[in-house]
N, C-alpha and C. Protein backbone atom coordinates (compact mmCIF):
# COMPACT_ATOMS: atom_id res chain seq x y z
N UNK A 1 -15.87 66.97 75.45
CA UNK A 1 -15.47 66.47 74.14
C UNK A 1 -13.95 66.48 74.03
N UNK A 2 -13.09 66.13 72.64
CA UNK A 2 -11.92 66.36 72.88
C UNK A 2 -11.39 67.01 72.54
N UNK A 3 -9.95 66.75 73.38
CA UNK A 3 -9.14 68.28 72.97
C UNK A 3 -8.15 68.03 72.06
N UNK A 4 -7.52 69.32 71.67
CA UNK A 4 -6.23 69.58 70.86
C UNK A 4 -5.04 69.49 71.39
N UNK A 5 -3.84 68.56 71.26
CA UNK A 5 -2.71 68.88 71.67
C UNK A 5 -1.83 69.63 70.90
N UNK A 6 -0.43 70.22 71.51
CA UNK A 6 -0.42 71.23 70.23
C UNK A 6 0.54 70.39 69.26
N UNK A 7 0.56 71.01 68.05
CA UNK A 7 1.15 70.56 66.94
C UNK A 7 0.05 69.63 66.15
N UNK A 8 -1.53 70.31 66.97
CA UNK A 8 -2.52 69.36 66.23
C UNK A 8 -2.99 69.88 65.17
N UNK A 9 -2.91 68.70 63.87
CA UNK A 9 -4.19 69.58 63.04
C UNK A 9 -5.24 68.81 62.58
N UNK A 10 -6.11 69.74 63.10
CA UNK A 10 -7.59 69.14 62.51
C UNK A 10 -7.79 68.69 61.22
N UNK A 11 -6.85 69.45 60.04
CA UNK A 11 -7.06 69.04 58.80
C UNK A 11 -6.55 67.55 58.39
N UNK A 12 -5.12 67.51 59.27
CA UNK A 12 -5.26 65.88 59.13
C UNK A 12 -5.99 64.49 60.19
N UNK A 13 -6.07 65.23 60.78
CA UNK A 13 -7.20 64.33 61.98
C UNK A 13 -8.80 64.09 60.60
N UNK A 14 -9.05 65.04 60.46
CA UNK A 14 -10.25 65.27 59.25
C UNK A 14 -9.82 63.58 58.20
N UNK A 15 -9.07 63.85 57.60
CA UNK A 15 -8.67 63.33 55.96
C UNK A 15 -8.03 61.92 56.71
N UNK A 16 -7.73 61.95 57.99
CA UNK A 16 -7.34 60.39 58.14
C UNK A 16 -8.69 59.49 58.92
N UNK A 17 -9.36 60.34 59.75
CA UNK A 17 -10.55 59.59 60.19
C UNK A 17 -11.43 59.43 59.05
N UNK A 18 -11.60 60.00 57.80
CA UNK A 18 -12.69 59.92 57.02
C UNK A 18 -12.45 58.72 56.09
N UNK A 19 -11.05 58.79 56.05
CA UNK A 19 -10.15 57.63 54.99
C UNK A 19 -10.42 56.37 55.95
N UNK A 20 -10.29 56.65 56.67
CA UNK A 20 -10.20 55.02 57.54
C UNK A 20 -11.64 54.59 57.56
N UNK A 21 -12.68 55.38 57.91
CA UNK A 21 -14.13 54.68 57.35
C UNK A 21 -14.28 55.05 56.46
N UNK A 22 -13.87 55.37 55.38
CA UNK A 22 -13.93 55.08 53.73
C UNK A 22 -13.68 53.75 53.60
N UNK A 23 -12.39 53.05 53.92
CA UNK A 23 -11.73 52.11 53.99
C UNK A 23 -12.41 51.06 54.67
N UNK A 24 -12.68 51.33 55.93
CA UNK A 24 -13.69 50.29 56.59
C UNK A 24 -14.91 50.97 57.79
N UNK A 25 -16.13 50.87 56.73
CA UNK A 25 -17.54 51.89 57.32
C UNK A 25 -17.39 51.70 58.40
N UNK A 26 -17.19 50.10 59.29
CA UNK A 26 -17.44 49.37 60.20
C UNK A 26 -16.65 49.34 61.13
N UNK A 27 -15.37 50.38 60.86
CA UNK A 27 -14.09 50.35 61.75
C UNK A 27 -14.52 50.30 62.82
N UNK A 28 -13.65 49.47 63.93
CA UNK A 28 -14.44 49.22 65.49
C UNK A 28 -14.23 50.59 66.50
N UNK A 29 -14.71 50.76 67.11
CA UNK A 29 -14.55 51.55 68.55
C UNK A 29 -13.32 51.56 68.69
N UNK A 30 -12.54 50.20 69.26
CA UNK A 30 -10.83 50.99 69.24
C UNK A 30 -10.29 51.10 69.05
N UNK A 31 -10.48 50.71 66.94
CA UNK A 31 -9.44 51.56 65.96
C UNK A 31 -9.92 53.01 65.98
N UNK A 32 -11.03 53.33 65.90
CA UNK A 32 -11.37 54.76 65.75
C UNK A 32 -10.72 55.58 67.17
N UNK A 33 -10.97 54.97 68.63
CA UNK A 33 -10.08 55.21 69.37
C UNK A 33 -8.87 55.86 69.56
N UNK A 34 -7.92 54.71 69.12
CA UNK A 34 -6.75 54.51 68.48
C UNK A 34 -6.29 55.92 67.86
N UNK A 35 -6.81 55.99 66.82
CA UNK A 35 -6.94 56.97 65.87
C UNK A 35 -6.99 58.17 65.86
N UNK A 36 -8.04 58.31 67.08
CA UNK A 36 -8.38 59.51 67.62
C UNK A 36 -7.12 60.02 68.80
N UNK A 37 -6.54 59.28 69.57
CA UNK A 37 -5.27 59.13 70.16
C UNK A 37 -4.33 59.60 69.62
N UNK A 38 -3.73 58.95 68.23
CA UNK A 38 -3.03 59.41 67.85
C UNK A 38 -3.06 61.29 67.38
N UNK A 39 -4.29 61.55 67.38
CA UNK A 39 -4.51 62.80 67.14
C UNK A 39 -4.60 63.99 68.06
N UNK A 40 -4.03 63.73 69.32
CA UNK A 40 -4.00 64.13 70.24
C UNK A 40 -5.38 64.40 71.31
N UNK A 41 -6.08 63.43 70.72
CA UNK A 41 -7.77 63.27 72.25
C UNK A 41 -6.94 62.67 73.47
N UNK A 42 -7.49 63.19 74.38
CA UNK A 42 -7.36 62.64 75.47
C UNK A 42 -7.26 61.05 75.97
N UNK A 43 -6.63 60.64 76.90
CA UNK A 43 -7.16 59.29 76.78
C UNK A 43 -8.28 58.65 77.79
N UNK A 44 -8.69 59.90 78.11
CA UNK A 44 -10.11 59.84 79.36
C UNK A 44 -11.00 60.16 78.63
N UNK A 45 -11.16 60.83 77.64
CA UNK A 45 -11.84 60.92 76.30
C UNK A 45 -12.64 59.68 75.90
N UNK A 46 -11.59 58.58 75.62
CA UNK A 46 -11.77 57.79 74.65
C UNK A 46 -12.17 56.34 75.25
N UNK A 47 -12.30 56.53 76.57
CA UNK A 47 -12.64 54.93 77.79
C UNK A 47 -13.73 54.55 76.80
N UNK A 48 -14.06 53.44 76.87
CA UNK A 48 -14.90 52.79 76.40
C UNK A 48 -16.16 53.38 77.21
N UNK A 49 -16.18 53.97 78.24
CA UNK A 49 -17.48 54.77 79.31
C UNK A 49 -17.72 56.15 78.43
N UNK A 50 -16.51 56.61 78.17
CA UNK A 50 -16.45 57.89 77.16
C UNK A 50 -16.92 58.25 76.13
N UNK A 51 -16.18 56.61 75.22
CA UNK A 51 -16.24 56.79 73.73
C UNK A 51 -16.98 55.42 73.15
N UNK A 52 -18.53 55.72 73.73
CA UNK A 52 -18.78 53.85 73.75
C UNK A 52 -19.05 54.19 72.14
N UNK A 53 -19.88 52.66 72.12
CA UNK A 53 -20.42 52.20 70.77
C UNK A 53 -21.54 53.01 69.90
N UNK A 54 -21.62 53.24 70.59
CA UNK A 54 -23.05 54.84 70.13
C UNK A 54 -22.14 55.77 69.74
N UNK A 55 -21.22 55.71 70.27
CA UNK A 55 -20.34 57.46 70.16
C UNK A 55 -19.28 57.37 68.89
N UNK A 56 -18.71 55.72 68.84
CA UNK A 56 -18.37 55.46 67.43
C UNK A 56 -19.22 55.46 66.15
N UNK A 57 -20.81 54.62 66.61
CA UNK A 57 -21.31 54.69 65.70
C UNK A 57 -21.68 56.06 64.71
N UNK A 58 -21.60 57.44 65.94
CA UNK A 58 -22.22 58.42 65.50
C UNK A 58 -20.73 59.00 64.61
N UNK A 59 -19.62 58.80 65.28
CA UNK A 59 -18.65 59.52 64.70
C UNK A 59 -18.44 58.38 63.16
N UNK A 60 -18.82 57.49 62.71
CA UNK A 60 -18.48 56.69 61.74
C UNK A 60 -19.09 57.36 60.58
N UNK A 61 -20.56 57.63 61.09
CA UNK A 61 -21.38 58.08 60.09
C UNK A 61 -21.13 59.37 59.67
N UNK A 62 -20.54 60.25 60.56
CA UNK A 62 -20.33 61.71 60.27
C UNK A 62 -18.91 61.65 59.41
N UNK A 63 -18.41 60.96 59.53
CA UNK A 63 -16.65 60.67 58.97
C UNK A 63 -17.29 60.26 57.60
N UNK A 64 -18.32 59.32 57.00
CA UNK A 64 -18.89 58.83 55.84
C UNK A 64 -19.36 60.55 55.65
N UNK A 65 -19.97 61.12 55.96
CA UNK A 65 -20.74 62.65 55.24
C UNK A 65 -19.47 63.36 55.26
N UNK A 66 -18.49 62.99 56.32
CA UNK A 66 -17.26 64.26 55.66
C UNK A 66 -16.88 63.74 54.14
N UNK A 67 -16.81 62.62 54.17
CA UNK A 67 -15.87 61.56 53.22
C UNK A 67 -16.47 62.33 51.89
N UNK A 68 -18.18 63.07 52.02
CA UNK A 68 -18.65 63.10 51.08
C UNK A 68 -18.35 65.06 50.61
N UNK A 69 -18.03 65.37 51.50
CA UNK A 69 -17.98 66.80 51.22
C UNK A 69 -16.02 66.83 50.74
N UNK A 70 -15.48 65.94 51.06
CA UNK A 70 -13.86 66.03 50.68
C UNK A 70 -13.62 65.31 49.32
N UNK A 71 -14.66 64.79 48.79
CA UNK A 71 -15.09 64.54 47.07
C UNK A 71 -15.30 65.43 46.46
N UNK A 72 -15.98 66.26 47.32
CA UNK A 72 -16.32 67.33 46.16
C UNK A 72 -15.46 68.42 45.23
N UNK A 73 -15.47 68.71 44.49
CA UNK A 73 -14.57 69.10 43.23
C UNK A 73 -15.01 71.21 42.72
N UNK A 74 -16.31 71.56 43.40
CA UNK A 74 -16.51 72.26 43.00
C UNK A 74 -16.67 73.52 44.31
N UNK A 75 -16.38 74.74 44.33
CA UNK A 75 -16.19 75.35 45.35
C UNK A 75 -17.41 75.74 46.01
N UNK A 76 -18.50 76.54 44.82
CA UNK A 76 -19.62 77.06 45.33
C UNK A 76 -20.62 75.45 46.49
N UNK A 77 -20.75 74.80 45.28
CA UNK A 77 -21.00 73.49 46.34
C UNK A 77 -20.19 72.96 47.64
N UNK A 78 -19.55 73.01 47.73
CA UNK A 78 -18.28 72.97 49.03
C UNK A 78 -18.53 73.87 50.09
N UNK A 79 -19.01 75.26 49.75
CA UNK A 79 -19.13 76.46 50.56
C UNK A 79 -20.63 76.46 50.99
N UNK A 80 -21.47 75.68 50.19
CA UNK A 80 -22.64 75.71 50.41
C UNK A 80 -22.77 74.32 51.91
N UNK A 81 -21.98 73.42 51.34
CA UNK A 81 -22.39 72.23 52.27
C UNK A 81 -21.53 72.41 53.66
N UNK A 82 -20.42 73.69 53.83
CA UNK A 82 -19.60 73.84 55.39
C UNK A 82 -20.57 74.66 55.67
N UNK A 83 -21.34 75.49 55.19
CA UNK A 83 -22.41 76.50 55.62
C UNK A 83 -23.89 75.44 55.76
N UNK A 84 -24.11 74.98 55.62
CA UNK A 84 -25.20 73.69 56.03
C UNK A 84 -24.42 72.82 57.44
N UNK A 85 -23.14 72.71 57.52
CA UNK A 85 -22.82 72.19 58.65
C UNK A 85 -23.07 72.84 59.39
N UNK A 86 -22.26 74.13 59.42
CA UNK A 86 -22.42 75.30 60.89
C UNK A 86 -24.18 75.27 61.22
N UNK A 87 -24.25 75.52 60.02
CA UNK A 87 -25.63 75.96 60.73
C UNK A 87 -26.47 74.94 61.51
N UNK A 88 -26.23 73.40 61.10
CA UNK A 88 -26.69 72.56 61.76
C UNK A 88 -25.83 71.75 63.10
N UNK A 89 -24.90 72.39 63.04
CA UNK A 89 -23.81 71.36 64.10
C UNK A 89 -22.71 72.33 64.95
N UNK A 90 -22.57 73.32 64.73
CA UNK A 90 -22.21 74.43 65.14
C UNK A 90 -22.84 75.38 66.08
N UNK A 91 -21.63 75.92 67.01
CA UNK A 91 -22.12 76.91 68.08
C UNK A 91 -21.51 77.60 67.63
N UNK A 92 -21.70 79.17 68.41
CA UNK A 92 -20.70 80.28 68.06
C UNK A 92 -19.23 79.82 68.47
N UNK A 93 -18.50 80.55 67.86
CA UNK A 93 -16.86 80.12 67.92
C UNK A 93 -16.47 80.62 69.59
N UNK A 94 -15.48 79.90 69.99
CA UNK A 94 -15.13 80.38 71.40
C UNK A 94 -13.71 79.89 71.47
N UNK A 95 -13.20 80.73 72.37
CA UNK A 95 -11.66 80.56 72.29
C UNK A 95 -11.30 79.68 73.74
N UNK A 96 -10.63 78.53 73.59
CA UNK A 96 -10.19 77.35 74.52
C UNK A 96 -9.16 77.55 75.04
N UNK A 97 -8.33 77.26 76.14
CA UNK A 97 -7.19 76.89 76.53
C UNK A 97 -6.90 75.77 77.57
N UNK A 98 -6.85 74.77 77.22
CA UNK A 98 -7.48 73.05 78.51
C UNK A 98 -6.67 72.52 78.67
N UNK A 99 -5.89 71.98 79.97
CA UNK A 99 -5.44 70.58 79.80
C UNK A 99 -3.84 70.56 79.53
N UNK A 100 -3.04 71.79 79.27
CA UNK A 100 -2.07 72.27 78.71
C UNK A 100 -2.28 72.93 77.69
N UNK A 101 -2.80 72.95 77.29
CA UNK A 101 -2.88 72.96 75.17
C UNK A 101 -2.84 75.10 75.31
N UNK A 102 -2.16 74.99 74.30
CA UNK A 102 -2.34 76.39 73.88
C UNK A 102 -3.55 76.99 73.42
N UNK A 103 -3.77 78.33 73.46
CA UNK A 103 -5.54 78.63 73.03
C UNK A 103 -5.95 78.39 71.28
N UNK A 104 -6.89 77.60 71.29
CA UNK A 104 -7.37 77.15 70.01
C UNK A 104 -9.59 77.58 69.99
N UNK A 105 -9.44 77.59 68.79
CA UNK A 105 -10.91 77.82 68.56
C UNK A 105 -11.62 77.10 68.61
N UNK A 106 -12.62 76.26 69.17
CA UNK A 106 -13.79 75.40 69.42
C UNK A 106 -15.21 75.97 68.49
N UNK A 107 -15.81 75.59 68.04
CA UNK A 107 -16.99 75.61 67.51
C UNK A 107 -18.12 74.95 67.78
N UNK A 108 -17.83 73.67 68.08
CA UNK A 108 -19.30 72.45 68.63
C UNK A 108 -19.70 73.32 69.72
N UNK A 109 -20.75 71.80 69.85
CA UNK A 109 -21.47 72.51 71.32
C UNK A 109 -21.07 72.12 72.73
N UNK A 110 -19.46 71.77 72.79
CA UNK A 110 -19.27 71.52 74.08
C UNK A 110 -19.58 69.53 74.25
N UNK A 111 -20.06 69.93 75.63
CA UNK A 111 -20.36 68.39 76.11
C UNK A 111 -21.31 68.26 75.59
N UNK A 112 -22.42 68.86 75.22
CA UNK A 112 -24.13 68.39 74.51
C UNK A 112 -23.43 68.09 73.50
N UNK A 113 -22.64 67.57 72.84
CA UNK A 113 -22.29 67.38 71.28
C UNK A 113 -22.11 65.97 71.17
N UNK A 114 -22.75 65.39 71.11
CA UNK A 114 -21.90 63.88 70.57
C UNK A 114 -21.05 63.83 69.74
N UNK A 115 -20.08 62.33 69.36
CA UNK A 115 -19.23 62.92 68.46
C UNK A 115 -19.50 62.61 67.56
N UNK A 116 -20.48 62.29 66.75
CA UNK A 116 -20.65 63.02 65.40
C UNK A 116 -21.16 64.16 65.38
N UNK A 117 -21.51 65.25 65.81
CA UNK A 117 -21.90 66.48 65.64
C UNK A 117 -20.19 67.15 66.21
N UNK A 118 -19.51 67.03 67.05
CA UNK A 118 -18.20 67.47 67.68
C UNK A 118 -17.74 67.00 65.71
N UNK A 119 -17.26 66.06 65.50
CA UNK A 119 -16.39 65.95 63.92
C UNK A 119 -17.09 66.91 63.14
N UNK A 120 -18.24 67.01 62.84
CA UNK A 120 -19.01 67.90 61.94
C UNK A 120 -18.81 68.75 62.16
N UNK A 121 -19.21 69.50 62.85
CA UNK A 121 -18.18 71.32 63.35
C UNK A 121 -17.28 71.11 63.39
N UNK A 122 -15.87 70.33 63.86
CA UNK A 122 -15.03 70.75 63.96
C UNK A 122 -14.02 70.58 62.12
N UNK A 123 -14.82 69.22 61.69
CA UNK A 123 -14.70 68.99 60.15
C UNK A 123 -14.81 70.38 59.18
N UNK A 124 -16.12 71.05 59.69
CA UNK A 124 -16.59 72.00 58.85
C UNK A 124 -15.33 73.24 59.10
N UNK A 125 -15.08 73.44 60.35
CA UNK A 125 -13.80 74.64 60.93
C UNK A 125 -12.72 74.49 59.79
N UNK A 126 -12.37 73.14 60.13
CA UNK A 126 -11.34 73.10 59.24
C UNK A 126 -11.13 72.93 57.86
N UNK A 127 -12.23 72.69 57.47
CA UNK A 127 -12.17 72.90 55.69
C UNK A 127 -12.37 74.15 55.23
N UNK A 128 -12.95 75.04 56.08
CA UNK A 128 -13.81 76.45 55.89
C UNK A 128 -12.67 77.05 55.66
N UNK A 129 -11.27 76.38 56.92
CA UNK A 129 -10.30 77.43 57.05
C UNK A 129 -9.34 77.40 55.77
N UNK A 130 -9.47 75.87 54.84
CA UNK A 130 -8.15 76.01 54.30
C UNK A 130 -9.08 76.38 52.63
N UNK A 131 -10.28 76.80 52.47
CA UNK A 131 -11.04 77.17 51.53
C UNK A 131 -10.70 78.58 51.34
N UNK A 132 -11.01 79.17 52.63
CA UNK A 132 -10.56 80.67 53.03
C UNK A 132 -9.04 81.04 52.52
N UNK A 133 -8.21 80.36 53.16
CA UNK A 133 -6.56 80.58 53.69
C UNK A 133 -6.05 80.16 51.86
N UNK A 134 -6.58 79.16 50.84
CA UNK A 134 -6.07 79.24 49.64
C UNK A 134 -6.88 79.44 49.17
N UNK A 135 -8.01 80.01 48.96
CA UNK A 135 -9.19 80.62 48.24
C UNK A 135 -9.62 79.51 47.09
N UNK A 136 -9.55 78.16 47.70
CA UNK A 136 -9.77 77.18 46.42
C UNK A 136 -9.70 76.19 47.33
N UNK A 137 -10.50 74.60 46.75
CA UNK A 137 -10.34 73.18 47.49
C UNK A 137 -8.87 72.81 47.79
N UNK A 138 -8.72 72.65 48.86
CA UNK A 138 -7.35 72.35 49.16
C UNK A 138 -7.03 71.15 49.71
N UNK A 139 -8.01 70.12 49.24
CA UNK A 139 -8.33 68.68 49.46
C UNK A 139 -9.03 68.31 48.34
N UNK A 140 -9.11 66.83 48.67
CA UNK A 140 -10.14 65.76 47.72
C UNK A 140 -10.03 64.42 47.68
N UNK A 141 -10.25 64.18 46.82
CA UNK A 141 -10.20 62.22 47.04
C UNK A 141 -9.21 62.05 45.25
N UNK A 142 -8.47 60.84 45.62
CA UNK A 142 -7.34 60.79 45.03
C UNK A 142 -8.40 60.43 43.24
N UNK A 143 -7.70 61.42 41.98
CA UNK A 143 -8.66 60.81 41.11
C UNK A 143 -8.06 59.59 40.15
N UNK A 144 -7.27 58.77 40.56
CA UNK A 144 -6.98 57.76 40.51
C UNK A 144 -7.79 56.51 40.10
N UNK A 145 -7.60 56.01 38.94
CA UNK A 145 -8.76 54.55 38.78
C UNK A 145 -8.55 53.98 39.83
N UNK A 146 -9.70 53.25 40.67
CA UNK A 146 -9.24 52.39 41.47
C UNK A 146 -8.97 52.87 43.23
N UNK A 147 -8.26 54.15 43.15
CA UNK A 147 -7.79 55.06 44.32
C UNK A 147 -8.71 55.34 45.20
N UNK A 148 -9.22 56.35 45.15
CA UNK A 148 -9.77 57.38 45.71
C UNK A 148 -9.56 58.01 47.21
N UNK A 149 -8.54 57.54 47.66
CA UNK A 149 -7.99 57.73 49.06
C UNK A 149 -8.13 59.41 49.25
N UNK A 150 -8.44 60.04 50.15
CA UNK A 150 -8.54 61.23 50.64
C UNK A 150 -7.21 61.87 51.10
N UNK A 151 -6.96 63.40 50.53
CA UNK A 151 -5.75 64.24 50.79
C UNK A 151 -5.63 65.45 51.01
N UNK A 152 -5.00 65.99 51.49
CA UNK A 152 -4.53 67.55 51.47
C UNK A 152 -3.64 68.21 50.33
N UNK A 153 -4.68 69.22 49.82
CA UNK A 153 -3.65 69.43 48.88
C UNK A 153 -3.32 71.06 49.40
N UNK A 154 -2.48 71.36 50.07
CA UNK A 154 -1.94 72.61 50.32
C UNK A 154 -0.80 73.01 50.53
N UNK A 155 0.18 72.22 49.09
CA UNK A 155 1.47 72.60 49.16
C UNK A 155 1.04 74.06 47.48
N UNK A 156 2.18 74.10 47.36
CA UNK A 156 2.47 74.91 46.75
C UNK A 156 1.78 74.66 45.05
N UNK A 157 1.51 75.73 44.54
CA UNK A 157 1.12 75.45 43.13
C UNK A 157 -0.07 74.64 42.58
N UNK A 158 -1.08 74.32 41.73
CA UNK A 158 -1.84 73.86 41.41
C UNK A 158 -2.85 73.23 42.43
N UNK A 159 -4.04 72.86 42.19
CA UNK A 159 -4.87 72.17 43.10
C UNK A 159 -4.48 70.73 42.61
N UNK A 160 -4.22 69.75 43.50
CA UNK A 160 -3.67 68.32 43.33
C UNK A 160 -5.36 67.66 42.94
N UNK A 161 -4.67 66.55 41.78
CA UNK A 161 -5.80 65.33 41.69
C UNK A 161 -5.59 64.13 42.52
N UNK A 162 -4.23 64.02 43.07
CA UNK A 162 -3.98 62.85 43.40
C UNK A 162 -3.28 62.54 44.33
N UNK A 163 -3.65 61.36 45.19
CA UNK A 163 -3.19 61.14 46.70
C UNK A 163 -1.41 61.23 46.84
N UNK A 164 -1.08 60.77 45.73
CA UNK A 164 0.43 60.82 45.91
C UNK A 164 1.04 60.45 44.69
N UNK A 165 2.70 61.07 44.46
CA UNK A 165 3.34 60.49 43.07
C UNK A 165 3.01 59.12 42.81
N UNK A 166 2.94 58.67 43.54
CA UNK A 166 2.63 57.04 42.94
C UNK A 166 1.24 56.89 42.04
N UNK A 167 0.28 57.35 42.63
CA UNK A 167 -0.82 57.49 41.71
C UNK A 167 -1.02 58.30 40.16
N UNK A 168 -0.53 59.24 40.79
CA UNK A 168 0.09 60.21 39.88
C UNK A 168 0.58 59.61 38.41
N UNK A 169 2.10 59.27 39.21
CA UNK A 169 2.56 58.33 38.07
C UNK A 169 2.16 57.15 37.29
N UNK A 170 1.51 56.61 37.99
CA UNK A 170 0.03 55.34 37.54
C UNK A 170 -0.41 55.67 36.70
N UNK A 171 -1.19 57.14 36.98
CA UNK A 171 -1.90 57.78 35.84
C UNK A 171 -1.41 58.38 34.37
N UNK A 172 -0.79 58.76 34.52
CA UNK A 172 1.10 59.31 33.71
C UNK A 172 1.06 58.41 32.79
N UNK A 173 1.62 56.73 33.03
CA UNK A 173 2.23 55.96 32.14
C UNK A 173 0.84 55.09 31.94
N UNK A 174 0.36 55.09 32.72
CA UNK A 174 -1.22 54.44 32.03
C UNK A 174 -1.82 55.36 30.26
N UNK A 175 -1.67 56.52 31.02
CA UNK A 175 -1.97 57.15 29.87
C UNK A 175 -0.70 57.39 28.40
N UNK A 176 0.34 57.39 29.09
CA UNK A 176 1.33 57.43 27.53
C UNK A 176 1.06 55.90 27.26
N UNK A 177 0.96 54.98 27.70
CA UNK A 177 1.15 53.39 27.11
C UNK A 177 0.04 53.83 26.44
N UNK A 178 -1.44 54.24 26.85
CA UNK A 178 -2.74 54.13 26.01
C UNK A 178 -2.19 54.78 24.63
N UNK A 179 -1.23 56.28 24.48
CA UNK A 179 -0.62 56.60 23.24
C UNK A 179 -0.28 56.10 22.40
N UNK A 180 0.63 55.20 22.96
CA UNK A 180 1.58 54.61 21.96
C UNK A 180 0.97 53.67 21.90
N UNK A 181 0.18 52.98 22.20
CA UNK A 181 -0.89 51.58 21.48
C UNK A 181 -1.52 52.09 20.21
N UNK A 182 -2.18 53.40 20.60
CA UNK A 182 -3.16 54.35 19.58
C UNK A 182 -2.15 54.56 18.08
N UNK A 183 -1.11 55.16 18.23
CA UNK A 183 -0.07 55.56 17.31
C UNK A 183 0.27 54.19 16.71
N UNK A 184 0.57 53.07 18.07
CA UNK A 184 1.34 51.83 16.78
C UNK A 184 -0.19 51.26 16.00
N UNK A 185 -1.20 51.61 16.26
CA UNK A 185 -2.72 50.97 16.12
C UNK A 185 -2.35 51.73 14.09
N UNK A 186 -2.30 52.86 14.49
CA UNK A 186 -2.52 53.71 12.88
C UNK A 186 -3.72 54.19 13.07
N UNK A 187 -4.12 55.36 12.38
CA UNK A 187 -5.49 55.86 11.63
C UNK A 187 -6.26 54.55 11.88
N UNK A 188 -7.90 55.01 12.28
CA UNK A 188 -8.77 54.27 12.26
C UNK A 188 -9.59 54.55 11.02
């Protein structure tokens, strides 16, 4: 399956493969490829012998069920559905060092894993970790009319609603204009 190069993180490998089949269910084999490339997989990984059409199809659909657990808004439900992953897509944890890469934690099952079960454990690792590490969702989908693009929220201060200032601010002056319509409107 693939590996980690360093300076990798799963959390954004996670929130950009899930966004991109959010974006398009149907994304082909070698945008997902592509994609996966940029994230430091191998590129013997990803041969079309490697990473055929079965192996996209499976990782498309698992990227749609992450898409659905990085919506979610509520913790106990969140903790319930990475604990439904492990238990279904998960091996015991084991410590890696491959290929160059510095030692990192693996969870799938190795080569028996296709890659939708490899994203699902390794999806589940990494949400578990940043649930743990800020004791709260540290992601979601942008709550934006219209938006909903998928993010990390693990900067500093508050849990974020939204993919970025721009939305943000969308939301901001959408809502003072709705004010001041209300106010110049008068008492109903």
């Amino acid at each position: 399956m693939p590996d980690s190069a360093p300076g990798f993180s799963a959390d954004r490998r996670l929130i950009e493969l899930a966004e991109a089949v959010r974006a398009d269910p149907e994304l082909p084999r070698a945008e997902l490829a592509a994609l996966l490339a940029e994230h430091g997989e191998r590129p013997a990984a990803l041969t079309e012998r490697a990473f055929t059409e079965q192996g996209a199809a499976e990782l498309r659909a698992a990227a749609l069920q992450m898409g659905a657990l990085l919506a979610e808004t509520d913790e106990e439900r969140a903790a319930g559905a990475l604990n439904a992953l492990f238990a279904q897509y998960a091996a015991p944890p084991r410590l890696s060092r491959h290929d160059g890469h510095p030692w990192h934690l693996h969870v799938d099952r190795g080569e028996q894993a296709g890659w939708g079960e490899w994203f699902l454990a390794s999806g589940a690792l990494a949400l578990s970790r940043l649930l743990t590490e800020y004791g709260r969702i540290a992601w979601g989908a942008c709550a934006a009319e219209g938006c909903g693009r998928f993010f990390l929220g693990t900067g500093p201060g508050s849990a974020r609603r939204y993919c970025s200032t721009s939305c943000a601010t969308r939301v901001r002056v959408a809502a003072h204009r709705r004010r001041k319509r209300a106010e110049a409107a008068g008492p109903v």
